[in-house]
Protein backbone atom coordinates (compact mmCIF):
# COMPACT_ATOMS: atom_id res chain seq x y z
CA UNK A 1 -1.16 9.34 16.74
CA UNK A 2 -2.37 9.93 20.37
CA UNK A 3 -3.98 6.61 20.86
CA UNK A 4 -2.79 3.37 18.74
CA UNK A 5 -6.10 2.05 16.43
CA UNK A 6 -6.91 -1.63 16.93
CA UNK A 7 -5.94 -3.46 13.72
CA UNK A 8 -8.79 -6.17 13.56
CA UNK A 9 -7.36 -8.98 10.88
CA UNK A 10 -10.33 -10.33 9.39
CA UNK A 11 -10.53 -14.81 8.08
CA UNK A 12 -7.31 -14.75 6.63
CA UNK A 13 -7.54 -18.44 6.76
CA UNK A 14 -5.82 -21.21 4.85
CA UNK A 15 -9.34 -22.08 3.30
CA UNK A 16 -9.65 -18.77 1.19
CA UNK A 17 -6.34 -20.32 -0.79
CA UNK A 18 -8.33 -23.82 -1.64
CA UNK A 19 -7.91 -24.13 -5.59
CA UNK A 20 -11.95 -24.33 -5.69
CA UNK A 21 -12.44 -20.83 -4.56
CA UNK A 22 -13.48 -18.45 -7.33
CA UNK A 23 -11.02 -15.69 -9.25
CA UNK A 24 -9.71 -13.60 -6.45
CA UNK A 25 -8.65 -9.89 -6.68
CA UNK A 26 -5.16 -8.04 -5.38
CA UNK A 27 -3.18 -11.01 -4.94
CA UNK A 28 -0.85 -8.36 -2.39
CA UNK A 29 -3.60 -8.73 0.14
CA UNK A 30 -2.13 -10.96 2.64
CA UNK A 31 1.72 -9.44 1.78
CA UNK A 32 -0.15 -6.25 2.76
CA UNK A 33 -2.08 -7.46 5.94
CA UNK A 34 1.68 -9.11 7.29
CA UNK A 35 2.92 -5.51 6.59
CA UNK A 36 0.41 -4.05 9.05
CA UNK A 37 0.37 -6.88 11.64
CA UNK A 38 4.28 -6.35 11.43
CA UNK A 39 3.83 -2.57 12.26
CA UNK A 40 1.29 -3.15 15.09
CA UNK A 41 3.62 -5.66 16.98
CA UNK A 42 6.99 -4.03 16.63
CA UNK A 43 4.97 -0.98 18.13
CA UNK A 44 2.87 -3.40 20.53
CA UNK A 45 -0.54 -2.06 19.43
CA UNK A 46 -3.81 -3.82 19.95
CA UNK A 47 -4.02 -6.67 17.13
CA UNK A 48 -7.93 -8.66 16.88
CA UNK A 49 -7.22 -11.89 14.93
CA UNK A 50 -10.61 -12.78 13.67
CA UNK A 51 -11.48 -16.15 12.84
CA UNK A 52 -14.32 -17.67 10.83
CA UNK A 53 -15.60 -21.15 12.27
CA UNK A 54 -18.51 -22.00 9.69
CA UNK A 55 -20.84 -24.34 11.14
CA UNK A 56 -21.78 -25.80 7.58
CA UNK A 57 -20.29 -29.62 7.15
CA UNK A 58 -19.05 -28.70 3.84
CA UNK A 59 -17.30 -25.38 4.95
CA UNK A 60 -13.05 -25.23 4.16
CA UNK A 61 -13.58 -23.04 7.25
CA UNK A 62 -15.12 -26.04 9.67
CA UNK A 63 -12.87 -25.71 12.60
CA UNK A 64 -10.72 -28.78 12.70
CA UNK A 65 -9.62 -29.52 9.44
CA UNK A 66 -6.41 -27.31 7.82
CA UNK A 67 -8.78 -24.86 6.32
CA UNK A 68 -10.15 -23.33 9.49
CA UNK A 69 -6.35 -22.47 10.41
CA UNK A 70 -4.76 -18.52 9.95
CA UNK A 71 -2.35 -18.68 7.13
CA UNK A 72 1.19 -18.57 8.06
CA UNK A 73 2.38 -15.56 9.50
CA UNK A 74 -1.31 -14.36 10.37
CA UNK A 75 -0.86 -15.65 13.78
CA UNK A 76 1.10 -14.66 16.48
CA UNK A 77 1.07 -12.09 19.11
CA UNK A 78 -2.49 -10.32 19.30
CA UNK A 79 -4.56 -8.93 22.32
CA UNK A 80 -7.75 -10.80 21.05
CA UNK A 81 -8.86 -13.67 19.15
CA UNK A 82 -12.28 -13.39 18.00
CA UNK A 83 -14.46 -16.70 16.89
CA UNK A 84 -17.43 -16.14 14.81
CA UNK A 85 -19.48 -18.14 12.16
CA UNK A 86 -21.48 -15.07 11.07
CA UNK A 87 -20.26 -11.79 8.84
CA UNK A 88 -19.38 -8.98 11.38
CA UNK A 89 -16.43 -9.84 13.68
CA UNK A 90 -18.92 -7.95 16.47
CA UNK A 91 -21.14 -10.82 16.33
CA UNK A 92 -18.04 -13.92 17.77
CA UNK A 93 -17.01 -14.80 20.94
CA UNK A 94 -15.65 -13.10 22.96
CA UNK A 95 -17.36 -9.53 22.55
CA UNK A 96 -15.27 -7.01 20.12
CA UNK A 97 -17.47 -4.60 20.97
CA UNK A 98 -17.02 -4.72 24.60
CA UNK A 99 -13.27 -5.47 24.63
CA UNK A 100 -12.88 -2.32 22.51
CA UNK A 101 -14.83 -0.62 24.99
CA UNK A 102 -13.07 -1.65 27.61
CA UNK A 103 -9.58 -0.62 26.31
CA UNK A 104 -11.02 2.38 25.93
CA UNK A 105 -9.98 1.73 21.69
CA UNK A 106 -12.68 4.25 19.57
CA UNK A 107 -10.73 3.96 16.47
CA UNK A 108 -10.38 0.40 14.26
CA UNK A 109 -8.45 -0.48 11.14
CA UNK A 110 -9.69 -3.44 9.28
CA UNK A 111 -8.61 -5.43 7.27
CA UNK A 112 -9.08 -9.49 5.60
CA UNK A 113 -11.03 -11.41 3.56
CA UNK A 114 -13.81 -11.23 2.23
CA UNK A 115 -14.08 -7.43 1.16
CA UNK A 116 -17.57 -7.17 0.48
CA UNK A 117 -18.62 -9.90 3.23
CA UNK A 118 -16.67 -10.04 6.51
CA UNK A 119 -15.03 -7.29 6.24
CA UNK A 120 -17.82 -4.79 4.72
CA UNK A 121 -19.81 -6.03 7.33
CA UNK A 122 -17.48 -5.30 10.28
CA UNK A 123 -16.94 -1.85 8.89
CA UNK A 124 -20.21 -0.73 8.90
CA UNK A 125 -21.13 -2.30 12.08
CA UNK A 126 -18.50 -1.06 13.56
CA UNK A 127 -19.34 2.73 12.23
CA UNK A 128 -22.90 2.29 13.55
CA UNK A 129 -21.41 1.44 17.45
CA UNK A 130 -19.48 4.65 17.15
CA UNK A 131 -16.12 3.53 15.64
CA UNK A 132 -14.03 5.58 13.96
CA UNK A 133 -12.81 3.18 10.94
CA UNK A 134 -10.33 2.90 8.53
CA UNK A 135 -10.89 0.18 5.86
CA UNK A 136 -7.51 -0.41 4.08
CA UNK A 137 -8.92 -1.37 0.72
CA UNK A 138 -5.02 -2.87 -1.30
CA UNK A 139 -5.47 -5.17 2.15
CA UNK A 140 -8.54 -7.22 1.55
CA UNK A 141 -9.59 -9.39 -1.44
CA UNK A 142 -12.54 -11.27 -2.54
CA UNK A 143 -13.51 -13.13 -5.18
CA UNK A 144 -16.12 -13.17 -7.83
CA UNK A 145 -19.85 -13.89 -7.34
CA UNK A 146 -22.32 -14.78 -10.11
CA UNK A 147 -25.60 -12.16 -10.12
CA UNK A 148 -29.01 -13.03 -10.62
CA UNK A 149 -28.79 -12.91 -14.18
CA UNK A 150 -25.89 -15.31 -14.21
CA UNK A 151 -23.50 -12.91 -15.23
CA UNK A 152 -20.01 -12.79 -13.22
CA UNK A 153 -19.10 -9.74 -11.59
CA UNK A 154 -15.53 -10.11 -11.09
CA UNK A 155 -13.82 -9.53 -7.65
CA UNK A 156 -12.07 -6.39 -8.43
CA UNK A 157 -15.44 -4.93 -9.58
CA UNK A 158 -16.85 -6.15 -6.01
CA UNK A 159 -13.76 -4.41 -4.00
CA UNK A 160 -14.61 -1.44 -6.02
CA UNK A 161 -18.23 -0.68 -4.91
CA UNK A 162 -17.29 -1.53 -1.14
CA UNK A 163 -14.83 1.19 -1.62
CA UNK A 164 -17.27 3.59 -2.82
CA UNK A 165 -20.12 2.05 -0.47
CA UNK A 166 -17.67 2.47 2.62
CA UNK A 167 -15.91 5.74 1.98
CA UNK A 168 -17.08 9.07 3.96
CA UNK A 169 -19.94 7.18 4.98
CA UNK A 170 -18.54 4.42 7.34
CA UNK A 171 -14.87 4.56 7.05
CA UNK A 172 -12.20 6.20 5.18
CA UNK A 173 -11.01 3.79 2.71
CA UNK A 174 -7.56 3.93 2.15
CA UNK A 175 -3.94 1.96 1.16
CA UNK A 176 -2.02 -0.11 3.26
CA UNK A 177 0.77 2.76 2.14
CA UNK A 178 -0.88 5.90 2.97
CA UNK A 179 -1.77 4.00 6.98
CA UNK A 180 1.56 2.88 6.97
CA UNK A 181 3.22 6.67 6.28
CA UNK A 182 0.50 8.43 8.75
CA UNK A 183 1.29 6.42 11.71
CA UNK A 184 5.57 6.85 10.82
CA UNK A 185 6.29 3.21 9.22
């Protein structure tokens, strides 16, 4: 790999644990995310930490209470820490887009929670600035919504379809495995 990607961590926050949450999928997703932050810092590559800091009162993710906090081993050495209370992680404070510009960084790894919120939405946003992305599927999860029939469509269902939505058209989706064994890990 010529130039390391910047791995841009997505709301892996303590309040995506809270027992009122819905059914998740891939309960490996943070084990999978601490793999590639692991990688990235023995190997001093960029690392975004992105955090979400809802502005609703009612939020788990209201900055100061316990919920608005990374879960443990999310935090730690990174070249960025991104604050937004929106979807895409180009949208916070500071500017993604123009610290990735200005380390020169074209390609981005992503990776968090939500899969089809935060995370879809960085991807594609991040395709249509002229990003080369790679979405590593086995580390994101989400959790199951309710459709406008009232009928649940379950989390893994969800991750599915952002897969598909994502793949060859604004990323290549892949495992935390097959990143791991193209960049020598």
């Amino acid at each position: 790999m010529a130039q390391p990607k910047a791995l841009i961590v997505i709301d892996v926050q303590n309040g995506f644990k809270h027992p009122d949450m819905p059914a998740s999928n891939n309960p490996a997703c943070e084990a999978n995310v601490k793999r590639l932050l692991n990688t990235w810092r023995q190997r001093e590559w960029p690392i975004v930490l992105v955090r979400h800091d809802s502005k609703s009162e009612t939020s788990v993710l209201r900055p100061g209470q316990a919920g608005n906090e990374f879960q443990p081993g999310i935090d730690g050495t990174k070249s960025l820490l991104v604050s937004k209370s929106v979807h895409s992680a180009f949208l916070g404070e500071p500017s993604l887009h123009r610290w990735l510009s200005e380390a020169m960084l074209t390609d981005v790894v992503i990776c968090g929670i939500q899969t089809n919120y935060c995370c879809e939405t960085t991807a594609r946003m991040a395709n249509n600035l002229g990003y080369s992305v790679d979405f590593v599927i086995d580390a994101t999860r989400t959790f199951d919504l309710t459709d406008l029939e009232g009928n649940v469509v379950t989390a893994a269902e969800l991750a599915r379809v952002t897969a598909t939505n994502l793949n060859g058209e604004f990323a290549r989706v892949l495992t935390t495995d097959q990143l791991l064994a193209e960049v020598g890990a």
